[in-house]
PDB file of N, CA and C in Angstrom:
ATOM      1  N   UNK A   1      29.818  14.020  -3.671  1.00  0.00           N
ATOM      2  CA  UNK A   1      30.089  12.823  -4.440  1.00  0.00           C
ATOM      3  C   UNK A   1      31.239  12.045  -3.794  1.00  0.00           C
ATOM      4  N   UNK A   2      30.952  10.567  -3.851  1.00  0.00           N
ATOM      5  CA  UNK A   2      32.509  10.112  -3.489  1.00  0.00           C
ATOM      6  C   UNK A   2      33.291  10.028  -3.928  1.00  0.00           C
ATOM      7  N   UNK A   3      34.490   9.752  -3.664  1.00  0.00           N
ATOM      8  CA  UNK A   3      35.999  10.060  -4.106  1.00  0.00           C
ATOM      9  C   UNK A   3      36.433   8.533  -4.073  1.00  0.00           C
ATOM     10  N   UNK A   4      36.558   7.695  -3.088  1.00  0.00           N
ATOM     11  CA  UNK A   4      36.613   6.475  -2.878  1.00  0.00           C
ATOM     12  C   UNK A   4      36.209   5.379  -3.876  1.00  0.00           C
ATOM     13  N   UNK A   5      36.918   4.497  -4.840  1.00  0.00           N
ATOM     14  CA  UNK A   5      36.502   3.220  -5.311  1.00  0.00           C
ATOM     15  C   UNK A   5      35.094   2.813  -4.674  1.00  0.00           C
ATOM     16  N   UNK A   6      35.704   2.152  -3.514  1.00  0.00           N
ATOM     17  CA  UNK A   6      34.246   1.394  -2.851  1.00  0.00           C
ATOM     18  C   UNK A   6      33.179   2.437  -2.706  1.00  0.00           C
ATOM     19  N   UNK A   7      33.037   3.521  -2.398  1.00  0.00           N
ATOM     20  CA  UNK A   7      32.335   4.329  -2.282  1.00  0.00           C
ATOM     21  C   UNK A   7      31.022   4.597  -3.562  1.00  0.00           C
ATOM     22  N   UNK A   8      32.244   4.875  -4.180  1.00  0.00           N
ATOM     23  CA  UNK A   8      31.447   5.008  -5.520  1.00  0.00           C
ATOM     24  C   UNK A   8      30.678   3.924  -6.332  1.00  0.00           C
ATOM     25  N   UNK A   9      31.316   2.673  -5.568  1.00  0.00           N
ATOM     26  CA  UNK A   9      30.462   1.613  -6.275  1.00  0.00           C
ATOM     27  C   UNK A   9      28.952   1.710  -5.320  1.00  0.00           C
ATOM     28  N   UNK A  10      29.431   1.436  -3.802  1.00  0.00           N
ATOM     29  CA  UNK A  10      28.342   1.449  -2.969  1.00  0.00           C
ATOM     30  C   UNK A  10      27.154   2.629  -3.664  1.00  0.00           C
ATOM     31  N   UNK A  11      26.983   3.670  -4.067  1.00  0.00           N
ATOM     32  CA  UNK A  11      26.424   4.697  -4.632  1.00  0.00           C
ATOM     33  C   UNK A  11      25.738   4.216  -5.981  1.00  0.00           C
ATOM     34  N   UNK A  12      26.407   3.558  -7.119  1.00  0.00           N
ATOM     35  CA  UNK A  12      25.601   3.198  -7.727  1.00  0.00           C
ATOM     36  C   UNK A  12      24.986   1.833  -7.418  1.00  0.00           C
ATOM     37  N   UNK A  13      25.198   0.980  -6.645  1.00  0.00           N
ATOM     38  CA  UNK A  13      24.330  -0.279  -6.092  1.00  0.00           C
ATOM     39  C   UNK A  13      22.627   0.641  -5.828  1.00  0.00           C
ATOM     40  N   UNK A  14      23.711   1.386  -4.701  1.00  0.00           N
ATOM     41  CA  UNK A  14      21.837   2.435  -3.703  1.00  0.00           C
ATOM     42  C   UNK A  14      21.371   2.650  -5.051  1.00  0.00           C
ATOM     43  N   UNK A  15      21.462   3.695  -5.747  1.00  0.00           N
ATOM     44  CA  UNK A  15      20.725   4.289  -7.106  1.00  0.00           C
ATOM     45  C   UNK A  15      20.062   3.188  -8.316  1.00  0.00           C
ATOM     46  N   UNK A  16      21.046   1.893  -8.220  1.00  0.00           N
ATOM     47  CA  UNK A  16      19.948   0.873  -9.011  1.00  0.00           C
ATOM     48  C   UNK A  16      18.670   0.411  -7.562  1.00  0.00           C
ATOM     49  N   UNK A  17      19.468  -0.375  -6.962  1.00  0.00           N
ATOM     50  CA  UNK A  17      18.338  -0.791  -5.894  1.00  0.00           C
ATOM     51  C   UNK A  17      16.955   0.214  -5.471  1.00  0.00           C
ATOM     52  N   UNK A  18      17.436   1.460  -5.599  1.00  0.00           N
ATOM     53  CA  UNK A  18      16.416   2.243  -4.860  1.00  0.00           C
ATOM     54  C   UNK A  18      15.394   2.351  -5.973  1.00  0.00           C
ATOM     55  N   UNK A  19      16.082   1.951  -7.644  1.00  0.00           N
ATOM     56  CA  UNK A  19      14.755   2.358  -8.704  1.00  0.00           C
ATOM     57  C   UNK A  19      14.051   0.852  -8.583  1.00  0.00           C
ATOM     58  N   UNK A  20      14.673  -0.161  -7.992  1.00  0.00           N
ATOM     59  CA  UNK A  20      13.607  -1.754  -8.180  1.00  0.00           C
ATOM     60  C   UNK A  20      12.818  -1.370  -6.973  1.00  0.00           C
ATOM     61  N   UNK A  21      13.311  -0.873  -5.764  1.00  0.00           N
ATOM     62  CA  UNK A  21      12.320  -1.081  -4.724  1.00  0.00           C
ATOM     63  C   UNK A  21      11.027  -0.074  -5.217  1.00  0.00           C
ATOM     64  N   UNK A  22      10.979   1.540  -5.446  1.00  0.00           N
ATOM     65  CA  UNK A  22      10.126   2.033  -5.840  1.00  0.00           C
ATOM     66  C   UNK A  22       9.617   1.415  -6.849  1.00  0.00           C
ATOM     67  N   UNK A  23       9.985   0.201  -7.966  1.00  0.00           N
ATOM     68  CA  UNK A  23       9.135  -0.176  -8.432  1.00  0.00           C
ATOM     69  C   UNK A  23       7.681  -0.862  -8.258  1.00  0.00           C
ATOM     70  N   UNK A  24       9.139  -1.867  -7.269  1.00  0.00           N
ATOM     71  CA  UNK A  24       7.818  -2.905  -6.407  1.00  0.00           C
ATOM     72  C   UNK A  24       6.972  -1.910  -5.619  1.00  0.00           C
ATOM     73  N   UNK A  25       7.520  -1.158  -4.574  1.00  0.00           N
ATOM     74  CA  UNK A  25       6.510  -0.389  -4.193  1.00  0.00           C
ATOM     75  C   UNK A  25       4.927   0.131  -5.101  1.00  0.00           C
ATOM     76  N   UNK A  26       5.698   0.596  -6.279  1.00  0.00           N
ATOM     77  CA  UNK A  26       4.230   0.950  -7.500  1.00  0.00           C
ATOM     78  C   UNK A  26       3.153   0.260  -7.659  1.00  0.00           C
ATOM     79  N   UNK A  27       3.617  -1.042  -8.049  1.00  0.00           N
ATOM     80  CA  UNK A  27       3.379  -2.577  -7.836  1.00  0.00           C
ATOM     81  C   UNK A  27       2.447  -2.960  -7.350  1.00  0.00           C
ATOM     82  N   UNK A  28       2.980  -2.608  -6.027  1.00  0.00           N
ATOM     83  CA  UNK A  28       2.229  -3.305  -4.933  1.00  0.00           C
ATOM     84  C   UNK A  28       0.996  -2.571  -4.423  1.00  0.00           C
ATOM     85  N   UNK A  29       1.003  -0.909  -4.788  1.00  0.00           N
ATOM     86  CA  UNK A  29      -0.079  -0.228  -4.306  1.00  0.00           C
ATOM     87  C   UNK A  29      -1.063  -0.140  -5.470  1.00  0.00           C
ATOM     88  N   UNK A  30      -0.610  -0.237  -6.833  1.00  0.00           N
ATOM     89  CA  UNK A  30      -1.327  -0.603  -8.221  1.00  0.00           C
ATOM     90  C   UNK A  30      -2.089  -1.761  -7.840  1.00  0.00           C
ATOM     91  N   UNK A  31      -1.738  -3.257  -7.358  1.00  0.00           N
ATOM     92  CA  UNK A  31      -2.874  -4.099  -7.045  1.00  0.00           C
ATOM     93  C   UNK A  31      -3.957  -4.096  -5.917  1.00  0.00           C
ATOM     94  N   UNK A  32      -3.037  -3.371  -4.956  1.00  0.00           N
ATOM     95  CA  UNK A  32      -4.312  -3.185  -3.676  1.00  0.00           C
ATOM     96  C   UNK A  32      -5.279  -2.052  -4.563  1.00  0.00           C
ATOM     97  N   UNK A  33      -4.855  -1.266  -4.910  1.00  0.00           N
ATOM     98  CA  UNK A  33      -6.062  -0.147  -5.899  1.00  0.00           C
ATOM     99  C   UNK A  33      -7.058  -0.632  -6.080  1.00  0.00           C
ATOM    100  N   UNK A  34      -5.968  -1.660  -7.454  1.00  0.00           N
ATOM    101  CA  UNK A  34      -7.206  -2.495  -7.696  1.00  0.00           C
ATOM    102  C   UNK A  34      -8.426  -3.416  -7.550  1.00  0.00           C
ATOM    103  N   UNK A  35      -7.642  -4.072  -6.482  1.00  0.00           N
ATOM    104  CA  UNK A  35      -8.691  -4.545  -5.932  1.00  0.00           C
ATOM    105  C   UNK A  35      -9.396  -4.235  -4.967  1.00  0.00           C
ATOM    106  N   UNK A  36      -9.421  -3.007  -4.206  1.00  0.00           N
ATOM    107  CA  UNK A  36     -10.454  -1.683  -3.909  1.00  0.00           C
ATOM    108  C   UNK A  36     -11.365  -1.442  -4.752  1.00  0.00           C
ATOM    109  N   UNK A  37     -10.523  -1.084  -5.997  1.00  0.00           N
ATOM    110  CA  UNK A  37     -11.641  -0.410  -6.625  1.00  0.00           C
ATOM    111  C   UNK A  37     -12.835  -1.675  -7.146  1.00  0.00           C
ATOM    112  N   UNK A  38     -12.344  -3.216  -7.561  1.00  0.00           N
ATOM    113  CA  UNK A  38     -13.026  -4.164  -7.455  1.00  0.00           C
ATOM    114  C   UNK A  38     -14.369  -4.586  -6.519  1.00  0.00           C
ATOM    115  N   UNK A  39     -13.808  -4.112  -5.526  1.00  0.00           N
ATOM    116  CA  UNK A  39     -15.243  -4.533  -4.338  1.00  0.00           C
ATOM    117  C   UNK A  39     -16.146  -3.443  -4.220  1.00  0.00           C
ATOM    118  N   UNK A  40     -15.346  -2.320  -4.438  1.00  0.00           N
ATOM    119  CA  UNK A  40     -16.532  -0.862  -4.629  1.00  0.00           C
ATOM    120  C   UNK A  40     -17.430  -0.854  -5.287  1.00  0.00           C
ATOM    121  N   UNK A  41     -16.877  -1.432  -6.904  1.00  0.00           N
ATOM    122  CA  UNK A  41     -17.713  -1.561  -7.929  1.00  0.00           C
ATOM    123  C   UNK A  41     -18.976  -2.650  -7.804  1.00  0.00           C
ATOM    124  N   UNK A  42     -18.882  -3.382  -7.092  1.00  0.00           N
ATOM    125  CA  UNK A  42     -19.437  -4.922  -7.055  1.00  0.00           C
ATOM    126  C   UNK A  42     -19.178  -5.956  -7.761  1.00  0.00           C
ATOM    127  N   UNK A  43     -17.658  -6.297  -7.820  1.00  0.00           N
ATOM    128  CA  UNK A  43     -17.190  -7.439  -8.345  1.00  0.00           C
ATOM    129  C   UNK A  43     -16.902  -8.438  -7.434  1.00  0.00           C
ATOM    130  N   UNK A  44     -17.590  -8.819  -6.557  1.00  0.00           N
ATOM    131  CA  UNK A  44     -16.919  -9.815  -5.817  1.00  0.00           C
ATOM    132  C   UNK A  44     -15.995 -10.958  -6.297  1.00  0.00           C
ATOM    133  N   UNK A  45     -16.705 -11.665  -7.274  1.00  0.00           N
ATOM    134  CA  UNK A  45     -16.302 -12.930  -7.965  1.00  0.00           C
ATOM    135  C   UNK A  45     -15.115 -12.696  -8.544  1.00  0.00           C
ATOM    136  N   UNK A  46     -14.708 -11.345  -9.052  1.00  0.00           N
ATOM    137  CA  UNK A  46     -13.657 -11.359  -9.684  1.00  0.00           C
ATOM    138  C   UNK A  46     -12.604 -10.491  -8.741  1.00  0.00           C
ATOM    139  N   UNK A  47     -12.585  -9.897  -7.480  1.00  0.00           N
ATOM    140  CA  UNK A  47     -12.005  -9.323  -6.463  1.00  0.00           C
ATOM    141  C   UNK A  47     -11.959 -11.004  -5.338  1.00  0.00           C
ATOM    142  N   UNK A  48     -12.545 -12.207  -5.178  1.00  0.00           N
ATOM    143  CA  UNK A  48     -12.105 -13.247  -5.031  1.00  0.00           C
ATOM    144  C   UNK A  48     -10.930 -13.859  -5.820  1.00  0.00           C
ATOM    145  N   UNK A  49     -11.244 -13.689  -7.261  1.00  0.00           N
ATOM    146  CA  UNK A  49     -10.381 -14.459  -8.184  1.00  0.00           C
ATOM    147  C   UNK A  49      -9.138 -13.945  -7.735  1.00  0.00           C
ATOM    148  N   UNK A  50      -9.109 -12.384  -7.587  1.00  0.00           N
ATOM    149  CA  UNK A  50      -7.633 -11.482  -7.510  1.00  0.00           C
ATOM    150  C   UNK A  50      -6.960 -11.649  -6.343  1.00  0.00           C
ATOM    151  N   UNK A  51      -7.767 -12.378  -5.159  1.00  0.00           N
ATOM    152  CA  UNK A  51      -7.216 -12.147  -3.497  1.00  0.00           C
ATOM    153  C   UNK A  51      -5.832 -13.026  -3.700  1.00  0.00           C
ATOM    154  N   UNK A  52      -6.157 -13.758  -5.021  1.00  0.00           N
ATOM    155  CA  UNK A  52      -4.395 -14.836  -4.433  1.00  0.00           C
ATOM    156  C   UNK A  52      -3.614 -13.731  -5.374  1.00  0.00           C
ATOM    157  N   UNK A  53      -3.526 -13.022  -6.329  1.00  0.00           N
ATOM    158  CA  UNK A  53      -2.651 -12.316  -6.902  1.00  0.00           C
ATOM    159  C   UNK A  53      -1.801 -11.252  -5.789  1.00  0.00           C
ATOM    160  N   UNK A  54      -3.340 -10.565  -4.976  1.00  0.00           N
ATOM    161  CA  UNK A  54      -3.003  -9.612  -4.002  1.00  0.00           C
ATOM    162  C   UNK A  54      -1.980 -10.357  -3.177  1.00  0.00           C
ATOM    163  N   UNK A  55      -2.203 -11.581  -2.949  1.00  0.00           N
ATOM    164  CA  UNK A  55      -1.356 -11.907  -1.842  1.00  0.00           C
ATOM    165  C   UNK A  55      -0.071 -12.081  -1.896  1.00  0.00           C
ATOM    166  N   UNK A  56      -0.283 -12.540  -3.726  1.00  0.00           N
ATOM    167  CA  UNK A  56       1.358 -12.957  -3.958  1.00  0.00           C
ATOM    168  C   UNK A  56       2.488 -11.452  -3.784  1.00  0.00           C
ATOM    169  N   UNK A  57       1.747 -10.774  -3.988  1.00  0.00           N
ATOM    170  CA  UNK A  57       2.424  -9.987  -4.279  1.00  0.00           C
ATOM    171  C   UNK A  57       2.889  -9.154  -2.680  1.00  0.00           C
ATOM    172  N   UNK A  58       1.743  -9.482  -2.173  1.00  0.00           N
ATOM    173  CA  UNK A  58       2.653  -8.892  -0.841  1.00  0.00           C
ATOM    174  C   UNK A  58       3.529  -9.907  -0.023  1.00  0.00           C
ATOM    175  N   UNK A  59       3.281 -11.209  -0.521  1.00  0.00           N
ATOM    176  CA  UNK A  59       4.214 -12.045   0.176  1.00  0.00           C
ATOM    177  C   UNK A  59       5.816 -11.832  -0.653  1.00  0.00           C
ATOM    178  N   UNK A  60       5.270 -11.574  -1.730  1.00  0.00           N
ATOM    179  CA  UNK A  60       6.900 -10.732  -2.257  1.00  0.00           C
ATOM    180  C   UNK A  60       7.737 -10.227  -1.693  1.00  0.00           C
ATOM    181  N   UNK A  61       6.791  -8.985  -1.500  1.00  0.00           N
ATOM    182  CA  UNK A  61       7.204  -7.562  -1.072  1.00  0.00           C
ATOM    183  C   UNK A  61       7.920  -8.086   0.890  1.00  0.00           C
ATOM    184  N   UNK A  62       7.371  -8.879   1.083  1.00  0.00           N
ATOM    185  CA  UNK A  62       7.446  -9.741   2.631  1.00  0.00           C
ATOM    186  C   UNK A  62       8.992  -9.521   2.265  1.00  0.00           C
ATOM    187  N   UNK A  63       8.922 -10.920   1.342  1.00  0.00           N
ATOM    188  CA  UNK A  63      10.510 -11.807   1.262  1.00  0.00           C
ATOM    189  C   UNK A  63      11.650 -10.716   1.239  1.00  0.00           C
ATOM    190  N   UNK A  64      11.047  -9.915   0.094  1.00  0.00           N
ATOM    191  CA  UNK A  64      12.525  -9.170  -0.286  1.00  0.00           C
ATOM    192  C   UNK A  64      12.427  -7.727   0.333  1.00  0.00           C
ATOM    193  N   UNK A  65      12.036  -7.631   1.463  1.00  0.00           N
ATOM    194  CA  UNK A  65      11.951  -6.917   3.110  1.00  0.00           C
ATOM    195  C   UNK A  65      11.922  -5.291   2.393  1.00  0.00           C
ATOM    196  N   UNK A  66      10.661  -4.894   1.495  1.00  0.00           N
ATOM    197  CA  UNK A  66       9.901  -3.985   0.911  1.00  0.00           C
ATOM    198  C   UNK A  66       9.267  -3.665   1.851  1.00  0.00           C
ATOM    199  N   UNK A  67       8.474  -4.347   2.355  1.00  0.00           N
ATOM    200  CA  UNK A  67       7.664  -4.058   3.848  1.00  0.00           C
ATOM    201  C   UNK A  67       7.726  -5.558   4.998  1.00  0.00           C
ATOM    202  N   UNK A  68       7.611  -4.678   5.760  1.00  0.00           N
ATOM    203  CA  UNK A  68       7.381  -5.440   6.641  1.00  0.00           C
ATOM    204  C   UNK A  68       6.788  -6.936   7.485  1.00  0.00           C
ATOM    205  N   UNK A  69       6.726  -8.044   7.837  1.00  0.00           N
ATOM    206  CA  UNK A  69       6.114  -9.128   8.062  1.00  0.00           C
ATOM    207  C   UNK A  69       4.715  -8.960   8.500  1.00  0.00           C
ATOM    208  N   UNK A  70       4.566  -7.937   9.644  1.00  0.00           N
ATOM    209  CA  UNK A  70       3.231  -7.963  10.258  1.00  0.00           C
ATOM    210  C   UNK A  70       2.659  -6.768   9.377  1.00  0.00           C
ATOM    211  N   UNK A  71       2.885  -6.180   8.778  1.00  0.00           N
ATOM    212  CA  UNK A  71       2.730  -5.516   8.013  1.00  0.00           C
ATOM    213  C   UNK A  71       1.518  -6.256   6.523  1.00  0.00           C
ATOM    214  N   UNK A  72       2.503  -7.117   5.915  1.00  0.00           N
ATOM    215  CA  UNK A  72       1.773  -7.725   5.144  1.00  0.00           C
ATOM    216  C   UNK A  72       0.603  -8.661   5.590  1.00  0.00           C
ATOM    217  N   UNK A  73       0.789  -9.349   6.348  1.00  0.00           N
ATOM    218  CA  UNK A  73      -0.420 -10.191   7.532  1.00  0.00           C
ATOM    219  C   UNK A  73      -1.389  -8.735   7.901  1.00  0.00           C
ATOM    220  N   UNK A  74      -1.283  -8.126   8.157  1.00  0.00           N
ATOM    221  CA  UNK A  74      -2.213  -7.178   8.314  1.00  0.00           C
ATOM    222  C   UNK A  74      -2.841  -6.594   7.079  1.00  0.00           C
ATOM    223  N   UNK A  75      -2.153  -6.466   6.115  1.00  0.00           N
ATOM    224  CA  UNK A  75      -3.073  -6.039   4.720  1.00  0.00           C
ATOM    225  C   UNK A  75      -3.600  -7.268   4.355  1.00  0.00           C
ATOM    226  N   UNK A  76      -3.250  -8.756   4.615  1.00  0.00           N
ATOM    227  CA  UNK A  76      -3.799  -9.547   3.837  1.00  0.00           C
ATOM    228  C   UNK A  76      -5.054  -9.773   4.727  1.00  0.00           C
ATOM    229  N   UNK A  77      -5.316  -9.714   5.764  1.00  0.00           N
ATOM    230  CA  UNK A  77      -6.669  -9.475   7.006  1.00  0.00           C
ATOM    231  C   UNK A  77      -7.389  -8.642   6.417  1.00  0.00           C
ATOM    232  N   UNK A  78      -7.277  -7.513   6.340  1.00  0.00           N
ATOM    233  CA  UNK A  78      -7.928  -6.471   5.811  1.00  0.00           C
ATOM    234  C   UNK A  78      -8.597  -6.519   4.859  1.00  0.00           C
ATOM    235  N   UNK A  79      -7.651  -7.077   3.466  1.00  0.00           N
ATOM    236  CA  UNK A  79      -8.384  -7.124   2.635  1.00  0.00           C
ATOM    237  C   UNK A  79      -8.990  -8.177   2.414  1.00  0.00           C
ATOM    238  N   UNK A  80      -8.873  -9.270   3.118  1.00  0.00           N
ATOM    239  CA  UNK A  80      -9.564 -10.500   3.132  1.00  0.00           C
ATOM    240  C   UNK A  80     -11.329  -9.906   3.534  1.00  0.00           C
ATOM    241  N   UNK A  81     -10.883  -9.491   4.625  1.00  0.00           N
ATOM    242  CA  UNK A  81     -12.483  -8.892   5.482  1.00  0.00           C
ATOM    243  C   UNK A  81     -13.528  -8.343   4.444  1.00  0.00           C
ATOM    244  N   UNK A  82     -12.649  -7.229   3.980  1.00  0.00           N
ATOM    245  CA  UNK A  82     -13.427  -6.830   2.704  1.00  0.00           C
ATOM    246  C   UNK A  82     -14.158  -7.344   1.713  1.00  0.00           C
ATOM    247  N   UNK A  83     -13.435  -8.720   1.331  1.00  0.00           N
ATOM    248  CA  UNK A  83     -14.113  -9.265   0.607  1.00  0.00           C
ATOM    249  C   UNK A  83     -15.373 -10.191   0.647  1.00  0.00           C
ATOM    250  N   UNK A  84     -15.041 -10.762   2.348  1.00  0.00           N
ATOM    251  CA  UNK A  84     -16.202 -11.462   2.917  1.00  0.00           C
ATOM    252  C   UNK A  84     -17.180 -10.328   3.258  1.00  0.00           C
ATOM    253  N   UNK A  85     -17.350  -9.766   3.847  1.00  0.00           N
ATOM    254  CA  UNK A  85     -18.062  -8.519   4.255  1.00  0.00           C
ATOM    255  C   UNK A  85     -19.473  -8.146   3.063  1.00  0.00           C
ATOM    256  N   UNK A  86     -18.955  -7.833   2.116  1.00  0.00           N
ATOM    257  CA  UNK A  86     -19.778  -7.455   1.092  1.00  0.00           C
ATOM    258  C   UNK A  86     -20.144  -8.423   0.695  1.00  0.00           C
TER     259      UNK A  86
END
């Protein structure tokens, strides 16, 4: 444990921050799920409707550097494909 003022603050910053990022993380793999499990099923029309939700959300995850830039450009390819595909 730290002993240090600053220390100890730095420690609880990490311990809040680290419970928002695993949130978004949840988040973010809860909508790709979903909209997996959307095109499996044969929803296109409504796995279209969702592609801008999917996106927002990884352009989120972009901004507030959750993941990565090419990272998200690459899931949004992916799952774009998917949806044309079927």
């Amino acid at each position: 444990m730290p002993k240090i003022k600053s220390a100890k603050k730095a420690l609880r910053q990490n311990v809040k921050r680290r419970a928002v990022n695993e949130k978004r993380k949840i988040d973010l793999k809860t909508v790709i799920k979903d909209f997996k499990k959307m095109i499996e099923t044969g929803k296109q029309d409504e796995a279209k409707a969702f592609l801008s939700t999917v996106y927002k959300k990884l352009d989120k995850s972009e901004k507030v550097d959750l993941i990565k830039k090419n990272k998200a450009s690459r899931l949004k390819s992916r799952l774009t494909k998917l949806v044309n595909k079927k």
